[in-house]
Protein backbone atom coordinates (compact mmCIF):
# COMPACT_ATOMS: atom_id res chain seq x y z
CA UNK A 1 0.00 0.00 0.00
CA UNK A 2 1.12 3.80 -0.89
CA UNK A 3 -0.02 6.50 0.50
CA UNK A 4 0.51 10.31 -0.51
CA UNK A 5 2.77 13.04 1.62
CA UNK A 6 1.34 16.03 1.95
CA UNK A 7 4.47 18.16 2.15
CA UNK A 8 7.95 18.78 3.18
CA UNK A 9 8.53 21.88 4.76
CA UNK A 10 11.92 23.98 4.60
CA UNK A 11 13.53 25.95 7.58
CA UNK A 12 16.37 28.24 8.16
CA UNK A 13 17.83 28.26 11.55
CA UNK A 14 19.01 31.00 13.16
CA UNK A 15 19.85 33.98 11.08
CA UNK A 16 19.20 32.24 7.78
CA UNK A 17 15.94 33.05 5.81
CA UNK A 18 13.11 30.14 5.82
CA UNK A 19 12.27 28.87 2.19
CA UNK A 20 8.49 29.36 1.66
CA UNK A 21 6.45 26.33 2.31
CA UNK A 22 5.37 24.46 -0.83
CA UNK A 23 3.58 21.59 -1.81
CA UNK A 24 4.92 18.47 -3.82
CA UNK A 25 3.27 15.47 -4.21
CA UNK A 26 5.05 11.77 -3.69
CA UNK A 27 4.95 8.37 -3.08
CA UNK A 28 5.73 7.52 0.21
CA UNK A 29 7.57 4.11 0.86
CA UNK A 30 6.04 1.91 3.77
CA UNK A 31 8.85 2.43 6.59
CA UNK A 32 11.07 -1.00 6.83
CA UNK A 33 11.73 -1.97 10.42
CA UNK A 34 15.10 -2.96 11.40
CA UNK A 35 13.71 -6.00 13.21
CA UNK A 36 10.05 -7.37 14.15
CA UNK A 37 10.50 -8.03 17.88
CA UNK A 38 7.40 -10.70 18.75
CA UNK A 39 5.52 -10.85 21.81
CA UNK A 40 7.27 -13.28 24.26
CA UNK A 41 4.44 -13.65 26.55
CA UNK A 42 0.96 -12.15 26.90
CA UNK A 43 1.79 -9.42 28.48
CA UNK A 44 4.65 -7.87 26.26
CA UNK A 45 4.16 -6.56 23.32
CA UNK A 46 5.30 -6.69 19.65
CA UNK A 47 8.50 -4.24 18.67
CA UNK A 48 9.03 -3.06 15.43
CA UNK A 49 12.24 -1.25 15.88
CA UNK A 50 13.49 1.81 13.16
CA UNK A 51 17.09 3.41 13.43
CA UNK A 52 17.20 6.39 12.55
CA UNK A 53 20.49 6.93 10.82
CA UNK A 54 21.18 10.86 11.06
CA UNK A 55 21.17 11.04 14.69
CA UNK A 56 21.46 7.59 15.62
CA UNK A 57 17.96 7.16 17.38
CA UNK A 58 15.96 4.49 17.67
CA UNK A 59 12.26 4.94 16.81
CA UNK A 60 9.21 2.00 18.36
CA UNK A 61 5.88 1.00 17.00
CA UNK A 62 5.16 -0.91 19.90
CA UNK A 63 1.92 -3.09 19.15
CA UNK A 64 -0.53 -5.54 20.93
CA UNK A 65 -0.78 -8.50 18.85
CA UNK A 66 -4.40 -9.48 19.82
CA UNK A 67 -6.02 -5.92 19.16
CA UNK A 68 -3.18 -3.98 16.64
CA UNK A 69 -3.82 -1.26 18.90
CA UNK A 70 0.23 1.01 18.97
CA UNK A 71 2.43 3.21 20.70
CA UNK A 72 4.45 4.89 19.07
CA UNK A 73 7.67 6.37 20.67
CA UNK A 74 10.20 8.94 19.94
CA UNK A 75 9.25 9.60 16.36
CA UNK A 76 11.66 11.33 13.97
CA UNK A 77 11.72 14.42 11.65
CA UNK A 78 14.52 14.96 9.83
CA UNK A 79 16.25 18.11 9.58
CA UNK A 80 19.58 19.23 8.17
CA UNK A 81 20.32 21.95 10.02
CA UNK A 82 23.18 23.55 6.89
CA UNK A 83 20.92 23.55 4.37
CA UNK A 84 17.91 24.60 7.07
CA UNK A 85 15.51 22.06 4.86
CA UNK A 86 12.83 19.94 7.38
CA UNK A 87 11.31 16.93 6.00
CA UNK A 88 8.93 14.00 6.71
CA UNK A 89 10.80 11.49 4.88
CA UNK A 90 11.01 9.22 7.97
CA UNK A 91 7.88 10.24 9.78
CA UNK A 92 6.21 9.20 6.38
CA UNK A 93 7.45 5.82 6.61
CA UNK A 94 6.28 5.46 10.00
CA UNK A 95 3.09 6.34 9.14
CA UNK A 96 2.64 4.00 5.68
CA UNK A 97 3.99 0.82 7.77
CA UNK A 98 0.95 1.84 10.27
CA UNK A 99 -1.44 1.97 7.49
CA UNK A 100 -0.01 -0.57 5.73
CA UNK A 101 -0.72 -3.41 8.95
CA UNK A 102 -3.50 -1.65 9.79
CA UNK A 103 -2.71 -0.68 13.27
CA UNK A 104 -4.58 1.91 15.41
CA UNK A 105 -2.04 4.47 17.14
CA UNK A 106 -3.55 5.49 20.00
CA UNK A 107 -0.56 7.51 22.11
CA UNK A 108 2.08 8.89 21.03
CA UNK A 109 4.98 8.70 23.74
CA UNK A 110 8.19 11.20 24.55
CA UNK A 111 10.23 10.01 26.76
CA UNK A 112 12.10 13.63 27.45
CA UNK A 113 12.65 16.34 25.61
CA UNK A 114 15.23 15.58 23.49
CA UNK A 115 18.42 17.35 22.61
CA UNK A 116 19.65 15.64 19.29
CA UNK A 117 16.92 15.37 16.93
CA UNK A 118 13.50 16.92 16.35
CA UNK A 119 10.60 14.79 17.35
CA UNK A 120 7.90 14.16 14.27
CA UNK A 121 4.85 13.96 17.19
CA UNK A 122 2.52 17.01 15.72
CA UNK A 123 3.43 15.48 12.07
CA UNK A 124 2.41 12.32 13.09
CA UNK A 125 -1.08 13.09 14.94
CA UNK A 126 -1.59 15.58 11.74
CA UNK A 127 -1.43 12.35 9.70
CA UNK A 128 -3.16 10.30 12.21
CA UNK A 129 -5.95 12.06 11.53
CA UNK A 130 -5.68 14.72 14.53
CA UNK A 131 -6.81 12.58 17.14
CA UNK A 132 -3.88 10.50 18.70
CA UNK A 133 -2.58 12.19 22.14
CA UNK A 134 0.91 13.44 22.25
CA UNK A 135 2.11 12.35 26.03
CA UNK A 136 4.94 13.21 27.85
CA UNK A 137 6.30 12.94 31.71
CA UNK A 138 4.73 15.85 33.87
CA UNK A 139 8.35 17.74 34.61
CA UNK A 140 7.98 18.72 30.56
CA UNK A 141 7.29 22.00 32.68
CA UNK A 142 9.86 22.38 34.43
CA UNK A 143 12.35 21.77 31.01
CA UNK A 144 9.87 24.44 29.43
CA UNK A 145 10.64 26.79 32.04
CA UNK A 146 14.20 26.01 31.76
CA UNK A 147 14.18 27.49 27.69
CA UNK A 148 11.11 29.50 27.28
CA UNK A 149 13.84 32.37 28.35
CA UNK A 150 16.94 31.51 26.45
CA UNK A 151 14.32 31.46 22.93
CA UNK A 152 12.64 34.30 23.65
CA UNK A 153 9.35 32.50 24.47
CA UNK A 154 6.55 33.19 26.33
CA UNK A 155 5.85 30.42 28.83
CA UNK A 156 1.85 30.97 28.12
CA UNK A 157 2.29 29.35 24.66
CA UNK A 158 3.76 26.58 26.26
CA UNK A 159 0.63 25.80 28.01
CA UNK A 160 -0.77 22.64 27.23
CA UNK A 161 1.66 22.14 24.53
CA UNK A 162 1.19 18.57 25.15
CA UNK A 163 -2.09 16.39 25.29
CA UNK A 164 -0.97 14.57 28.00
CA UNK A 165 1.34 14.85 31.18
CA UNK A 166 2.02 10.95 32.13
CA UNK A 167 2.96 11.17 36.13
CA UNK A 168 5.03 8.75 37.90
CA UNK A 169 4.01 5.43 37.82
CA UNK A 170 0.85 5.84 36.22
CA UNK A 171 -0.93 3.15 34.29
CA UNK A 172 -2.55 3.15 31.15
CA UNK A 173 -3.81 0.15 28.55
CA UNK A 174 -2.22 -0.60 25.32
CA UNK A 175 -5.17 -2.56 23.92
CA UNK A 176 -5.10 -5.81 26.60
CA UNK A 177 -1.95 -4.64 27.86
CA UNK A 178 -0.75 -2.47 30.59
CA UNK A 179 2.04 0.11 29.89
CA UNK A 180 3.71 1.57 33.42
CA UNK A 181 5.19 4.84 33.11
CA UNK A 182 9.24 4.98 35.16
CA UNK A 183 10.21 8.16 36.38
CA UNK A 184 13.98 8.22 34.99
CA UNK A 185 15.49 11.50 35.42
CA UNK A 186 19.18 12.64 35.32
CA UNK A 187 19.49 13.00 31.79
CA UNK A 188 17.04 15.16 31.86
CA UNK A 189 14.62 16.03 35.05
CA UNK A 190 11.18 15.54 32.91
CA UNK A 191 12.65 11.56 31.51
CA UNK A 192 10.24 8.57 31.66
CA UNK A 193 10.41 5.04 30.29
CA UNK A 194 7.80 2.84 29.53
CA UNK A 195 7.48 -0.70 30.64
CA UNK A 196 5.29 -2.99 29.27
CA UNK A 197 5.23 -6.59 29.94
CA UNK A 198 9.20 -7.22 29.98
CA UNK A 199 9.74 -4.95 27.18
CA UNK A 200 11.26 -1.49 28.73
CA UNK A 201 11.64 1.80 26.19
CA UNK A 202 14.12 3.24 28.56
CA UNK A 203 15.13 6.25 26.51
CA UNK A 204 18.46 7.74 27.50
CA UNK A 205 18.39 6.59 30.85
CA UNK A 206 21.18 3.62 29.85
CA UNK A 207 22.72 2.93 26.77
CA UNK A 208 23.62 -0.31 25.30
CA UNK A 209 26.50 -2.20 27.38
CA UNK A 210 29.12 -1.26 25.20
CA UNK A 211 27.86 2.37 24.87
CA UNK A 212 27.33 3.19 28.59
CA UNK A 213 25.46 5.65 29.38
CA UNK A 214 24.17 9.52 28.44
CA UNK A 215 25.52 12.90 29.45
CA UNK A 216 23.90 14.43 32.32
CA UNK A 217 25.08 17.85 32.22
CA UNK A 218 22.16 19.73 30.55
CA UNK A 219 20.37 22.49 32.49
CA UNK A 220 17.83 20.08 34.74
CA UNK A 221 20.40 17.29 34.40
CA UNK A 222 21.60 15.41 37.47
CA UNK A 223 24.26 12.83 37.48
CA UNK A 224 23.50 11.33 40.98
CA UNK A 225 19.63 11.19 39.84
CA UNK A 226 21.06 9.12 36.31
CA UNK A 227 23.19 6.96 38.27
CA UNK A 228 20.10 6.08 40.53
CA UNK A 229 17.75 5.59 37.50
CA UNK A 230 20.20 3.49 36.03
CA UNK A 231 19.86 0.99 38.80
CA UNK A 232 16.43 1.47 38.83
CA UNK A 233 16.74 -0.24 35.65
CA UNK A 234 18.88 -2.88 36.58
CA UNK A 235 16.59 -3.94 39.38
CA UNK A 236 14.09 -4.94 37.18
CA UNK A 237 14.06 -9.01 36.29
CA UNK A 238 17.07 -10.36 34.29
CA UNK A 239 14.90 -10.98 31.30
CA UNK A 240 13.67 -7.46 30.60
CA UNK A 241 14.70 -5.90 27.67
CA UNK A 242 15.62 -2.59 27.95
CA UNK A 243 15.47 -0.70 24.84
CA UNK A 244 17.22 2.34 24.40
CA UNK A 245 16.82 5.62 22.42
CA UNK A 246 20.02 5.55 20.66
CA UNK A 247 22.90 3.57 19.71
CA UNK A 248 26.49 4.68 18.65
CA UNK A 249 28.09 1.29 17.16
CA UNK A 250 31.58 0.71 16.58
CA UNK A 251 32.81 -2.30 15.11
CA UNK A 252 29.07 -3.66 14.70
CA UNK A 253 25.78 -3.48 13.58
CA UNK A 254 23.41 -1.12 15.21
CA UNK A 255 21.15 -2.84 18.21
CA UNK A 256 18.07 -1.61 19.90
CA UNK A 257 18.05 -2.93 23.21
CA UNK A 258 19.83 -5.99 25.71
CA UNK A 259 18.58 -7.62 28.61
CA UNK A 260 18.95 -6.32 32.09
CA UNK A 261 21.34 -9.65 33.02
CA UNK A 262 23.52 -8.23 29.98
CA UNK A 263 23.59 -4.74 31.21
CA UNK A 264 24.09 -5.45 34.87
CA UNK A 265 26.89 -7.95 33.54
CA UNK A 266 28.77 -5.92 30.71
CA UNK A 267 27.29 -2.10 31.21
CA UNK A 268 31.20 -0.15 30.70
CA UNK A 269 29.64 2.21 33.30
CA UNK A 270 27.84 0.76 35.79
CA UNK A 271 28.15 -2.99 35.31
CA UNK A 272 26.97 -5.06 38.76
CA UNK A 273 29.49 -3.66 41.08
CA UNK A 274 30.31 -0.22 40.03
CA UNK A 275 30.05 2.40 43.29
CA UNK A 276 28.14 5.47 42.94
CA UNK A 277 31.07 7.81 43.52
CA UNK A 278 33.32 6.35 40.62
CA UNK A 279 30.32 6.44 38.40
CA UNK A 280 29.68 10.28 39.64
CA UNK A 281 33.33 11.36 39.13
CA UNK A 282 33.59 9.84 35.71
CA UNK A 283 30.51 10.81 34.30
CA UNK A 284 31.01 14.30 35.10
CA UNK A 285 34.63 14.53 33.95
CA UNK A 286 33.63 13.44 30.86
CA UNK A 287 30.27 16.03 30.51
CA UNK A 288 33.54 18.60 31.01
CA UNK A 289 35.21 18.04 27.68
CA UNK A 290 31.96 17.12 25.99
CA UNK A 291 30.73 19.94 23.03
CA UNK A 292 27.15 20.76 22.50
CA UNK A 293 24.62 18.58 20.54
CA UNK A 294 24.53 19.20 17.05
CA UNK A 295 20.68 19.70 16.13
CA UNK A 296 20.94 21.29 20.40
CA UNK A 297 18.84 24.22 19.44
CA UNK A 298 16.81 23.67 16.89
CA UNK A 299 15.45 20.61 19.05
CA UNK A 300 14.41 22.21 21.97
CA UNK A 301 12.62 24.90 20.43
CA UNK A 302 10.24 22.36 18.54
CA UNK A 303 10.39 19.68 21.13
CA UNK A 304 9.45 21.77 23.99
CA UNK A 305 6.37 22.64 21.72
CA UNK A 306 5.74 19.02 20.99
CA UNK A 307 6.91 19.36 17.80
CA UNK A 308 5.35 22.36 16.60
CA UNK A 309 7.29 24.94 14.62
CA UNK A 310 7.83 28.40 16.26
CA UNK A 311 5.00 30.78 14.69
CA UNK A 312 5.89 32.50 10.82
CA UNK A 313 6.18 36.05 10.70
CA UNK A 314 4.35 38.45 8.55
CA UNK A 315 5.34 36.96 5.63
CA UNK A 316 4.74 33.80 6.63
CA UNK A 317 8.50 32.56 7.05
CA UNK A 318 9.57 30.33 10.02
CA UNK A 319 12.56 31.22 11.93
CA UNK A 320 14.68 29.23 14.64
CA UNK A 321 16.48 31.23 17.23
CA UNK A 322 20.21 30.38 18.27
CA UNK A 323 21.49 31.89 21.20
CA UNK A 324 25.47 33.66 21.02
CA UNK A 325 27.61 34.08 23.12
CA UNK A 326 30.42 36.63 22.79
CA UNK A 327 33.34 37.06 24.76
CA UNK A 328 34.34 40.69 22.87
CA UNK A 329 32.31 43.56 22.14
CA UNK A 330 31.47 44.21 18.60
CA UNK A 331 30.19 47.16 16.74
């Protein structure tokens, strides 16, 4: 089955001009997982998994086999931020595969407010016809009150931004299954994960063994609070899989998730034995010498939105704001 885009839009960041929005017409491939993860039991779901190449992220369709009710989680637009062109090449995909196996999205899930890529979530409840709920964890706020300043933004627009604010350890069903929202903060204060049956969306809370874990040094970060999420995570039954948000592979293919024996056995950070305070100290020293995200700005300004565009100007252009800093006065 096809199905027809309805645009791709173009954006200049910072002091570059937007390209007028325009209209094409194409046909938009079904999305090809990387893997089909199957239910193990009747309480865990199906996984289709999608890597997302550009910024390394991995992007769930998360499905319950016996109603083809989905999730789907971190979603993907793509943006290259030196040409300032934004497109729906991936979200498209996403959304053909749903058609496609006739599944019925009914959340769409953040887990945080990502740094590294802008999230497709208003594309993808546009396509959805309008009606799937974009849901994040309740501390969105405090991350919102964090860069509303820095982007020049009032913090009234940010007002219901998103459909829903998930608190900690709420419940909520996934056709016959139950999906339990984790509180997971350090990378960010506002992070959640998702459990469901033994299938764990665990965002950047842990990496994959060989990968570690994320930086903890943006504004709202905590490294303690990571540390303590990341056992959090490794507390849960050996079988779990924890599935992560990105992966960084060297020497091998790209994975989406292992199982908490693996991590608590082979984790380079915080394998079964690791103290808190070596953690601590290393994590931090390296946050010291690490440089800022690429897509950093650009990202928060839509993803604190969920995925909304700042407003055009008279003229209907788009414009994304980056922040400089000068150490010297200039005329």
């Amino acid at each position: 089955m096809f199905r027809l885009t309805s645009r791709t839009a173009s954006v200049r960041a910072s002091a570059m001009r937007v390209q007028p929005r325009h209209v094409h017409i194409q046909f938009a491939p079904t999305g090809q997982p990387w893997r089909r993860h199957p239910s193990s039991d009747p309480e865990t779901p199906t996984v289709f998994t999608f890597y997302e190449k550009d910024t390394s992220t991995w992007q769930y369709i998360v499905v319950d086999p016996r109603t083809s009710e989905a999730v789907i989680i971190d979603p993907v637009l793509d943006y290259d931020p030196a040409s300032g062109v934004l497109s729906t090449a991936t979200a498209d995909g996403l959304v053909s595969f749903v058609e496609h196996n006739g599944l019925k999205v009914i959340r769409i899930l953040e887990t945080h407010a990502h740094a590294d890529h802008l999230t497709a979530a208003q594309y993808l409840k546009q396509e959805l016809n309008g009606d799937v709920p974009v849901c994040i964890g309740q501390r969105i706020k405090q991350v919102q009150e964090t860069f509303a300043p820095i982007y020049g933004l009032e913090l009234s627009s940010l007002e219901n931004a998103f459909d829903v604010y998930l608190g900690d350890n709420e419940e909520f069903k996934l056709g016959s299954l139950s999906c339990h929202v984790l509180h997971l903060p350090g990378h960010t204060p506002d992070h959640v994960g998702f459990v469901i049956g033994k299938a764990v969306f665990a965002g950047d809370s842990i990496f994959n063994p060989d990968v570690g874990s994320a930086r903890a040094d943006f504004p709202g970060g905590n490294v303690e609070t990571l540390y303590a999420s990341m056992q959090r995570l490794l507390s849960l039954p050996g079988d779990y899989r924890l599935y992560v948000g990105h992966d960084y592979p060297q020497n091998r293919d790209q994975t989406c998730f292992s199982t908490v024996a693996e991590q608590r056995a082979k984790n380079r950070h915080v394998k079964e034995g690791t103290d808190a305070t070596t953690f601590i100290q290393w994590r931090k020293d390296r946050d010291a010498v690490l440089g800022a995200p690429r897509l950093l700005h650009p990202s928060l300004q839509v993803n604190i939105r969920a995925g909304r565009l700042p407003p055009p100007d008279e003229h209907g252009r788009v414009f994304l704001r980056t922040p400089v800093k000068l150490d010297v006065k200039l005329e």
